[in-house]
C-alpha atoms as a PDB file:
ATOM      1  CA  UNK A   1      11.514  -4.229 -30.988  1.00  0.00           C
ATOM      2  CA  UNK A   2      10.129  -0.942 -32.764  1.00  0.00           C
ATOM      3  CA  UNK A   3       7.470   0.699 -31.060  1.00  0.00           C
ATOM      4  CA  UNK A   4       3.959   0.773 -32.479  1.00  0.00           C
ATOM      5  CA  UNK A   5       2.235   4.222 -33.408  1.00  0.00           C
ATOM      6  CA  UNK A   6       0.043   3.617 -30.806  1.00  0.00           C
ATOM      7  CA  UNK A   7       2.852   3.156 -27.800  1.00  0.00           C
ATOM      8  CA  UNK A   8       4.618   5.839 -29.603  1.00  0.00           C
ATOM      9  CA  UNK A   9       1.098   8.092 -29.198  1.00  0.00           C
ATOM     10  CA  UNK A  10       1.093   7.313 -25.779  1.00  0.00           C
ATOM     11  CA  UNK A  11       4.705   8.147 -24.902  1.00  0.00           C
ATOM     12  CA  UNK A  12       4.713  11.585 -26.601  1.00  0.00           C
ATOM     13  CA  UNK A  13       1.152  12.144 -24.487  1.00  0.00           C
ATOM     14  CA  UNK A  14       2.971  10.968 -21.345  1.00  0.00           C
ATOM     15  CA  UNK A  15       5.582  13.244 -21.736  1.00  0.00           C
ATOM     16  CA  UNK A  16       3.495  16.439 -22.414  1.00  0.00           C
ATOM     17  CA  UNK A  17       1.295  15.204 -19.352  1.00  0.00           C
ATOM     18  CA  UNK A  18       1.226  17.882 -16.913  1.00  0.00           C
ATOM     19  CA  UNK A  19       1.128  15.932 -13.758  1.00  0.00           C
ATOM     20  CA  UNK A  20       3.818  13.448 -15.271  1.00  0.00           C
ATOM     21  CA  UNK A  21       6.155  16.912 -15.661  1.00  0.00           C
ATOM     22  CA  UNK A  22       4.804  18.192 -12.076  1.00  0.00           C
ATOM     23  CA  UNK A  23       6.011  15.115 -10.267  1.00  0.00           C
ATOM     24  CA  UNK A  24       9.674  15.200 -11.659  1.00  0.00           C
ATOM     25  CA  UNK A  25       9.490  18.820 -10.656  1.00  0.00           C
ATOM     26  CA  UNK A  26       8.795  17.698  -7.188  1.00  0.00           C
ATOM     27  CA  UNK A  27      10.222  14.861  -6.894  1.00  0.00           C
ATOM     28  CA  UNK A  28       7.856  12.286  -6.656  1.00  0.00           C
ATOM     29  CA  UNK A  29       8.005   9.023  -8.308  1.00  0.00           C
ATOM     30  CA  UNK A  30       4.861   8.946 -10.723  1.00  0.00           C
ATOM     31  CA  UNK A  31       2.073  11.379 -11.240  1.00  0.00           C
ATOM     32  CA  UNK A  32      -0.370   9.277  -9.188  1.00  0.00           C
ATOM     33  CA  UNK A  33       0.876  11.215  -6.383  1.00  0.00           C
ATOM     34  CA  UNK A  34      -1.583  13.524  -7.058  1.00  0.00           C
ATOM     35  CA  UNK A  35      -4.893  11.445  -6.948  1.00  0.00           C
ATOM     36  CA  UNK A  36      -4.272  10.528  -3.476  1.00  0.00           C
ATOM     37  CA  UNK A  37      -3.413  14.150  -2.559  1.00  0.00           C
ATOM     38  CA  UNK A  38      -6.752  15.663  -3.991  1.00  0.00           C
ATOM     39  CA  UNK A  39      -8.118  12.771  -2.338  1.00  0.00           C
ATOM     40  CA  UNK A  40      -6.759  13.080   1.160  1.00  0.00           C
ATOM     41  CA  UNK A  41      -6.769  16.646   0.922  1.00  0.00           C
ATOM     42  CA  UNK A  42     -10.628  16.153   1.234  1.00  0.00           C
ATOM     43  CA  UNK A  43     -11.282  13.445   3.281  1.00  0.00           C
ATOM     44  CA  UNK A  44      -8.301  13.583   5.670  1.00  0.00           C
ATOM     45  CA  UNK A  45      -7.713   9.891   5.361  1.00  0.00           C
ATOM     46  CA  UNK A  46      -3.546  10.065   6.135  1.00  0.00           C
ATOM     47  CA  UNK A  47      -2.891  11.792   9.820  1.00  0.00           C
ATOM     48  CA  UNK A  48      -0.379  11.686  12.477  1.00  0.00           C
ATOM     49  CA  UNK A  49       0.495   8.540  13.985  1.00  0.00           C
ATOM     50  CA  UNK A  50      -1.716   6.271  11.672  1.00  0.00           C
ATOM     51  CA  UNK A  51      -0.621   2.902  10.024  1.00  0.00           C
ATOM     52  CA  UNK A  52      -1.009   2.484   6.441  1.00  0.00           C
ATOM     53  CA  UNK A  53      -1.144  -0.275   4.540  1.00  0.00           C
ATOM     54  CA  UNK A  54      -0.721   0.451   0.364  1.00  0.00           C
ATOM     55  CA  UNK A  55      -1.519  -2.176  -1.829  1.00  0.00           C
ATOM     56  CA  UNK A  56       0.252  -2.741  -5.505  1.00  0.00           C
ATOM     57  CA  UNK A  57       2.302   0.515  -3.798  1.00  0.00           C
ATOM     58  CA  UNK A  58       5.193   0.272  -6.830  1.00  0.00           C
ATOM     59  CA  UNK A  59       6.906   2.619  -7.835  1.00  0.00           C
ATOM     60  CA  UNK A  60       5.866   4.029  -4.750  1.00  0.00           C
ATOM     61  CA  UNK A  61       4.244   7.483  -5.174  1.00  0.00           C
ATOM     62  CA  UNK A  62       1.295   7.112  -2.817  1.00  0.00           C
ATOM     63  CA  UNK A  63       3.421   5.373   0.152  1.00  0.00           C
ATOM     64  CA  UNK A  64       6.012   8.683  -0.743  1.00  0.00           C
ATOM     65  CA  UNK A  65       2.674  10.888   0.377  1.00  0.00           C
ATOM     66  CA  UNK A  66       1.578   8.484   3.004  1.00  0.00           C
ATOM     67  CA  UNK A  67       4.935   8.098   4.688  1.00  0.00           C
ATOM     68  CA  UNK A  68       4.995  12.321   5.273  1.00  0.00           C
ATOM     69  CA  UNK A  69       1.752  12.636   6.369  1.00  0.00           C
ATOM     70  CA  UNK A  70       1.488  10.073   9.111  1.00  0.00           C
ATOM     71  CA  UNK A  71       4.529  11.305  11.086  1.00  0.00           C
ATOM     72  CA  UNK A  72       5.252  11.633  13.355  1.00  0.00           C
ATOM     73  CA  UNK A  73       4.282   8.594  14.767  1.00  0.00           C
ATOM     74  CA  UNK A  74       3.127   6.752  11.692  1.00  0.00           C
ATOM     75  CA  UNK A  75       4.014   3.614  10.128  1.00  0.00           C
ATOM     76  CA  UNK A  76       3.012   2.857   6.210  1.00  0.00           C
ATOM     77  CA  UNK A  77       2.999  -1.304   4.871  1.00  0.00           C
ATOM     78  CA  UNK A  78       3.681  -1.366   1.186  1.00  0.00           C
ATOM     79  CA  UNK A  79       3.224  -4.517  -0.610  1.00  0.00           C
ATOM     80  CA  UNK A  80       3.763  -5.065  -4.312  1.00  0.00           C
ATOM     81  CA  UNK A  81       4.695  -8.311  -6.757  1.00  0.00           C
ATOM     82  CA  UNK A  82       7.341  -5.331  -8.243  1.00  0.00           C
ATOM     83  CA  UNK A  83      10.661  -4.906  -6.309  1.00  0.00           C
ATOM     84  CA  UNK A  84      10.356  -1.222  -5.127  1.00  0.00           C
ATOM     85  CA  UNK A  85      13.256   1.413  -3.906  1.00  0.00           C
ATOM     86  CA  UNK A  86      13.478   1.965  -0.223  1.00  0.00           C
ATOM     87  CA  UNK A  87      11.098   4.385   1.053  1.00  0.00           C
ATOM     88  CA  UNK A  88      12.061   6.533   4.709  1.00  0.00           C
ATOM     89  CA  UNK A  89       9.193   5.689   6.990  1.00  0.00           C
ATOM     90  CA  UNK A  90       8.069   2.676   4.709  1.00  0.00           C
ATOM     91  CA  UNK A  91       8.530  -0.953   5.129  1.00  0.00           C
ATOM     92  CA  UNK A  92       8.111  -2.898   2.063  1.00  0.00           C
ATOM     93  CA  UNK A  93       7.156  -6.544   1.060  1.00  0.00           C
ATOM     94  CA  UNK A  94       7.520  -7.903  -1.697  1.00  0.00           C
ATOM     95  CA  UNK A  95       5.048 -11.032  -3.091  1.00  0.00           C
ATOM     96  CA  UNK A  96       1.293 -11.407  -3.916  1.00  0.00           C
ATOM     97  CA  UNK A  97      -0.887  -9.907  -0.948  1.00  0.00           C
ATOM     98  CA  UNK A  98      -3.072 -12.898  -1.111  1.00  0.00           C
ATOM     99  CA  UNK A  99      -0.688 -15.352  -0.578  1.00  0.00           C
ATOM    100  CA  UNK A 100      -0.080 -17.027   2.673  1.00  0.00           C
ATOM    101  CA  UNK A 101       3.350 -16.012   3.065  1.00  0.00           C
ATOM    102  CA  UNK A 102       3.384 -12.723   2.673  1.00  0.00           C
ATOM    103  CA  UNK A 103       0.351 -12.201   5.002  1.00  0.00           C
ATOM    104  CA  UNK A 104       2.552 -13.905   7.505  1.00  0.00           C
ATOM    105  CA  UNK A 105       5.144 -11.578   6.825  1.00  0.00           C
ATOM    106  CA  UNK A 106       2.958  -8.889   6.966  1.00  0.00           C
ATOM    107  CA  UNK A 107       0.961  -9.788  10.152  1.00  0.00           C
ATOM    108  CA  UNK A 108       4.314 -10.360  11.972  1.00  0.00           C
ATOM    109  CA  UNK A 109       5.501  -6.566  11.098  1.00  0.00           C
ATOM    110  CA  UNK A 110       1.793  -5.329  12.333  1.00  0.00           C
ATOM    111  CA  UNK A 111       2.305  -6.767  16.211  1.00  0.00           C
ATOM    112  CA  UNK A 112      -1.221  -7.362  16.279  1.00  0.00           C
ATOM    113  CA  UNK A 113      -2.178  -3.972  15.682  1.00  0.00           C
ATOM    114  CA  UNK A 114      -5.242  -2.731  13.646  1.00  0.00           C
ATOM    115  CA  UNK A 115      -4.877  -1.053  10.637  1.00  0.00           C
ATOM    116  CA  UNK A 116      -6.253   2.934  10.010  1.00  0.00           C
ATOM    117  CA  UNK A 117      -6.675   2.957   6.120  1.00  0.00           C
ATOM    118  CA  UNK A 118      -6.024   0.523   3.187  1.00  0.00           C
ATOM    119  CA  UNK A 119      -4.967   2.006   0.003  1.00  0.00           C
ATOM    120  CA  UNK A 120      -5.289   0.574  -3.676  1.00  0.00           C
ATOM    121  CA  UNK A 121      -4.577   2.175  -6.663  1.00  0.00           C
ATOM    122  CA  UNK A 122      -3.988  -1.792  -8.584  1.00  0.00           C
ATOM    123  CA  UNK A 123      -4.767  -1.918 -11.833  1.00  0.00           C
ATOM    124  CA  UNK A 124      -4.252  -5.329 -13.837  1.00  0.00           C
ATOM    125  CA  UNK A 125      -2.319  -5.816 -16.668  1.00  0.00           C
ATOM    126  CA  UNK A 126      -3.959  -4.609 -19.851  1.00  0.00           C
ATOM    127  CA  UNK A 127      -4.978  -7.367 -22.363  1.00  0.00           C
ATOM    128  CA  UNK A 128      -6.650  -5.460 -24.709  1.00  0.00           C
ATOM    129  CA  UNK A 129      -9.782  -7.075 -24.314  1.00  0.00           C
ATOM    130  CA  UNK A 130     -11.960  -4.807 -22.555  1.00  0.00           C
ATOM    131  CA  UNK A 131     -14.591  -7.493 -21.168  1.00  0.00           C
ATOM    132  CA  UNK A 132     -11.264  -9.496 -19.304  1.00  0.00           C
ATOM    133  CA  UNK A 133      -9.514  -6.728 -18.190  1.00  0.00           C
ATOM    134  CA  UNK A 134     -12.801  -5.166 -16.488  1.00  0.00           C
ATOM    135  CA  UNK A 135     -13.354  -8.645 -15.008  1.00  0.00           C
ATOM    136  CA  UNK A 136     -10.097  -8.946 -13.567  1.00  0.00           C
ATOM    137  CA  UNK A 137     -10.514  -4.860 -12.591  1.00  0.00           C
ATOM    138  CA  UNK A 138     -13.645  -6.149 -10.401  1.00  0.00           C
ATOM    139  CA  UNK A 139     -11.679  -9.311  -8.799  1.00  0.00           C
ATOM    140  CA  UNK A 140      -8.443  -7.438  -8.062  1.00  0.00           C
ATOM    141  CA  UNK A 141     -10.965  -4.491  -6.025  1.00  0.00           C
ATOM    142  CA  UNK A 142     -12.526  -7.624  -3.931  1.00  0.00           C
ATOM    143  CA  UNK A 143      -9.494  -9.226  -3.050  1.00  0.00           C
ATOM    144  CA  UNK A 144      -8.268  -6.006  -1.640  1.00  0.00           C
ATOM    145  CA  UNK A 145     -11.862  -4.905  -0.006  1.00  0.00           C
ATOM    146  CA  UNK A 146     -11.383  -8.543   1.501  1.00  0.00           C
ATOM    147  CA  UNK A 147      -8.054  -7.761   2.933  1.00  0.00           C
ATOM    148  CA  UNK A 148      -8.884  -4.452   4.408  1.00  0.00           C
ATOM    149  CA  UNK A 149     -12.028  -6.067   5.688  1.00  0.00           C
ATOM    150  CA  UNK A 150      -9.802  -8.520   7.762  1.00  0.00           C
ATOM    151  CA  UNK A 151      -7.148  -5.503   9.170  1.00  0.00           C
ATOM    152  CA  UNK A 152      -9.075  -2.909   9.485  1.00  0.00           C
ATOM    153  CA  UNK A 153      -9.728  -0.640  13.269  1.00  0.00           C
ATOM    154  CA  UNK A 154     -13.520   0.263  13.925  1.00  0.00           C
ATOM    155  CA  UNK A 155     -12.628   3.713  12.345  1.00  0.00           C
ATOM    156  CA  UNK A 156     -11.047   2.184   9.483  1.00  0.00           C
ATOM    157  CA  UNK A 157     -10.927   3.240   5.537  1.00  0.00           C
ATOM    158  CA  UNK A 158     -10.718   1.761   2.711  1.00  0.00           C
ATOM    159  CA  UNK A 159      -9.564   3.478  -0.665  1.00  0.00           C
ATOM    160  CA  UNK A 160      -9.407   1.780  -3.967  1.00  0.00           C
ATOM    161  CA  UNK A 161      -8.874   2.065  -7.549  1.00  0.00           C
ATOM    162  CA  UNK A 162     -12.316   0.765  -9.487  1.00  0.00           C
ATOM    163  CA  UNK A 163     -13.347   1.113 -12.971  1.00  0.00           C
ATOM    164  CA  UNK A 164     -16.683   1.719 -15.052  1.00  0.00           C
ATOM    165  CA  UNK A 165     -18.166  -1.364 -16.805  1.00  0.00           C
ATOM    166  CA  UNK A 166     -19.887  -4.545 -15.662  1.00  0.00           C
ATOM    167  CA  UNK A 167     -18.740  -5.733 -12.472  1.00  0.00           C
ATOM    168  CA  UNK A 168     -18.799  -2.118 -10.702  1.00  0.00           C
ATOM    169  CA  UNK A 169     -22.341  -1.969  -9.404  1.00  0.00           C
ATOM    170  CA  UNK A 170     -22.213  -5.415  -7.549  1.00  0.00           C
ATOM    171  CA  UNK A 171     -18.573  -4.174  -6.376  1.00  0.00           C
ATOM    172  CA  UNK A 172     -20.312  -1.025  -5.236  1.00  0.00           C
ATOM    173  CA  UNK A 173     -23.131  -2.912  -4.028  1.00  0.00           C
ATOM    174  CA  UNK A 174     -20.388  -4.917  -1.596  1.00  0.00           C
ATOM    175  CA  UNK A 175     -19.014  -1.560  -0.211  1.00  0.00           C
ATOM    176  CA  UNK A 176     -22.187  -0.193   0.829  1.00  0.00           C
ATOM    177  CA  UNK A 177     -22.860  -3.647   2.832  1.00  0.00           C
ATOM    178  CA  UNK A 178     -19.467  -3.581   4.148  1.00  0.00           C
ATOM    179  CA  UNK A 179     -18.916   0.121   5.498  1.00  0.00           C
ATOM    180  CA  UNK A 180     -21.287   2.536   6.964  1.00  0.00           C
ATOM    181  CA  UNK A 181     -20.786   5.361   4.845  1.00  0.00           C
ATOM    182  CA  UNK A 182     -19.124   5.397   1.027  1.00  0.00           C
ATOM    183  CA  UNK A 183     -18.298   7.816  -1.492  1.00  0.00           C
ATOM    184  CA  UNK A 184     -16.997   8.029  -5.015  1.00  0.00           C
ATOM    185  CA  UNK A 185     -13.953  10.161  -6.072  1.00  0.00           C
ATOM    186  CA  UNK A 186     -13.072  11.395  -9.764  1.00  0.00           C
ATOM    187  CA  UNK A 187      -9.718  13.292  -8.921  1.00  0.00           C
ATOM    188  CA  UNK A 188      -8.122  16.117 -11.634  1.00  0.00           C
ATOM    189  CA  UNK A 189      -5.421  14.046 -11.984  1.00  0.00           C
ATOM    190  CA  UNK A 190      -7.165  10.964 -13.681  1.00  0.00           C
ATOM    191  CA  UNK A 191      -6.758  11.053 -17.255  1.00  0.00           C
ATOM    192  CA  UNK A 192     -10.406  12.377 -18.712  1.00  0.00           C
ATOM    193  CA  UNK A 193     -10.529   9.013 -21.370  1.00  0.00           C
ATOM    194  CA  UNK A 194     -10.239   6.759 -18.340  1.00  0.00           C
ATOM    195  CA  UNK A 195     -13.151   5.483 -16.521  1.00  0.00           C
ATOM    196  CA  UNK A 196     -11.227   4.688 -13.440  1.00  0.00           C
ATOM    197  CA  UNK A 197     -12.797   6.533  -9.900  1.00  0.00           C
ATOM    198  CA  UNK A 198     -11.808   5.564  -6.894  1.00  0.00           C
ATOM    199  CA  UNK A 199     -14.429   4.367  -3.952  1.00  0.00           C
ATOM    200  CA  UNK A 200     -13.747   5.483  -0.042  1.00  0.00           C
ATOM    201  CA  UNK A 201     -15.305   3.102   2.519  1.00  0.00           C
ATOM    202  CA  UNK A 202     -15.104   4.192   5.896  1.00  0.00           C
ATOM    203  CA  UNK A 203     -15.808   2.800   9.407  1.00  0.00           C
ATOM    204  CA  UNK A 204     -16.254  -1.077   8.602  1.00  0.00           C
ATOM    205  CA  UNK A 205     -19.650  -2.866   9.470  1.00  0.00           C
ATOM    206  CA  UNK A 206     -19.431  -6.471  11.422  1.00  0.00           C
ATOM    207  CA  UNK A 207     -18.933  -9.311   8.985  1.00  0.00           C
ATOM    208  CA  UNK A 208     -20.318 -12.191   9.538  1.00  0.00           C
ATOM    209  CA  UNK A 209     -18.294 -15.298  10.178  1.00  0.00           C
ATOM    210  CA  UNK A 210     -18.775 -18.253   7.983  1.00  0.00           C
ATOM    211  CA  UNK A 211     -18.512 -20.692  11.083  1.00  0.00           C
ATOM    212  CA  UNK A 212     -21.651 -18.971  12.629  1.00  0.00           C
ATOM    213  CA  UNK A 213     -23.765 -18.516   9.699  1.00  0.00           C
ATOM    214  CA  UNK A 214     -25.562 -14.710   8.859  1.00  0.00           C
ATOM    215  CA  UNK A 215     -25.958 -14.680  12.761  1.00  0.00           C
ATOM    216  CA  UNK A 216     -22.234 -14.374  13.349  1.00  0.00           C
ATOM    217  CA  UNK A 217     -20.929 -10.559  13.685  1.00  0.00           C
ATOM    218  CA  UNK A 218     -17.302 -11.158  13.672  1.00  0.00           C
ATOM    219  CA  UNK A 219     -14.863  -9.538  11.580  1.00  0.00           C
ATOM    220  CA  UNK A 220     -12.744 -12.586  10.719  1.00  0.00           C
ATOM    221  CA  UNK A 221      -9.184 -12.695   9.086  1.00  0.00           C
ATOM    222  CA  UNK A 222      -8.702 -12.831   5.029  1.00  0.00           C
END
């Protein structure tokens, strides 16, 4: 099928991208890399011995960072619908994080241990129609804070991929009720015409749990 002008736009753009030619340079699978090293860089999020859970991780760029900077001692999760190539230090699965299954799977490799950060960088498919794809923006972000609500240590963080439009205050609105301190992040690396940031929860307040009403302070399982 022949490209359109605009794919063909964004390829020639893609390949003049500085980032895009810094992480073949380096060696790193996509130019994402980057975002989470400004990010970490700052807040010190990935550190020795901590486990790691990335969600939507393919190709792989951010559990590639992760996987270095937890050892020694770490372990890093990566779950994706995508097939992705082995990763030293990572241990992937592969299916919808939502599902029963792969939680299973999942839970079984975690031993009953408590995560230390939750990453996101999922973005959904593009439709085209700006009003659906920030919807389903907003609903991927909440299924993911849900998960890391569920895994998460007392020290916890959560890091994910939102964007600009309607949806984001209420979704900012549910991270400042569900952590005790959050901040927003605009990283070089994030193209200027894209209104993505990414939002940093940290240290996760008691949820309630729907079997005890608003009184409950449990932090129950997603």
């Amino acid at each position: 099928m022949a490209r359109t002008a605009s794919s063909k736009k964004w390829l020639r753009e893609h390949e003049n991208d500085t980032y895009v030619q810094r992480a073949r340079k380096d060696g790193y699978r996509s130019r994402a890399i980057y975002k989470l090293i400004e990010i970490d860089d700052k807040d010190r999020l990935l550190r020795p011995g901590a486990i790691v859970v990335d969600l939507g991780a393919a190709p792989g760029s951010w559990s590639q960072l992760a996987a270095r900077r937890v050892q020694p001692g770490g372990r890093v999760y990566a779950l994706d619908l995508l097939p992705m190539e082995p990763l030293a230090g990572v241990e992937f699965v592969l299916g919808d994080f939502t599902t029963e299954s792969v939680l299973r799977d999942l839970e079984a490799r975690l031993g009953g241990r408590r995560v230390d950060l939750v990453l996101s960088d999922m973005a959904p498919n593009i439709s085209g129609v700006a009003s659906m794809d920030q919807a389903r923006a907003v609903d991927l972000a909440e299924l993911a804070l849900e998960f890391a609500l569920g895994r998460l240590g007392p020290e916890g963080a959560f890091l994910v991929k939102t964007f600009q439009g309607a949806g984001h205050p209420g979704f900012r609105q549910r991270m400042l009720e569900s952590f005790e301190t959050v901040a927003s992040r605009k990283p070089a690396a994030s193209r200027d015409r894209s209104s993505e940031q990414f939002m940093l929860g940290r240290r996760p307040r008691a949820q309630p749990d729907p079997e005890q009403g608003e009184a409950g302070n449990a932090t129950g399982k997603f």
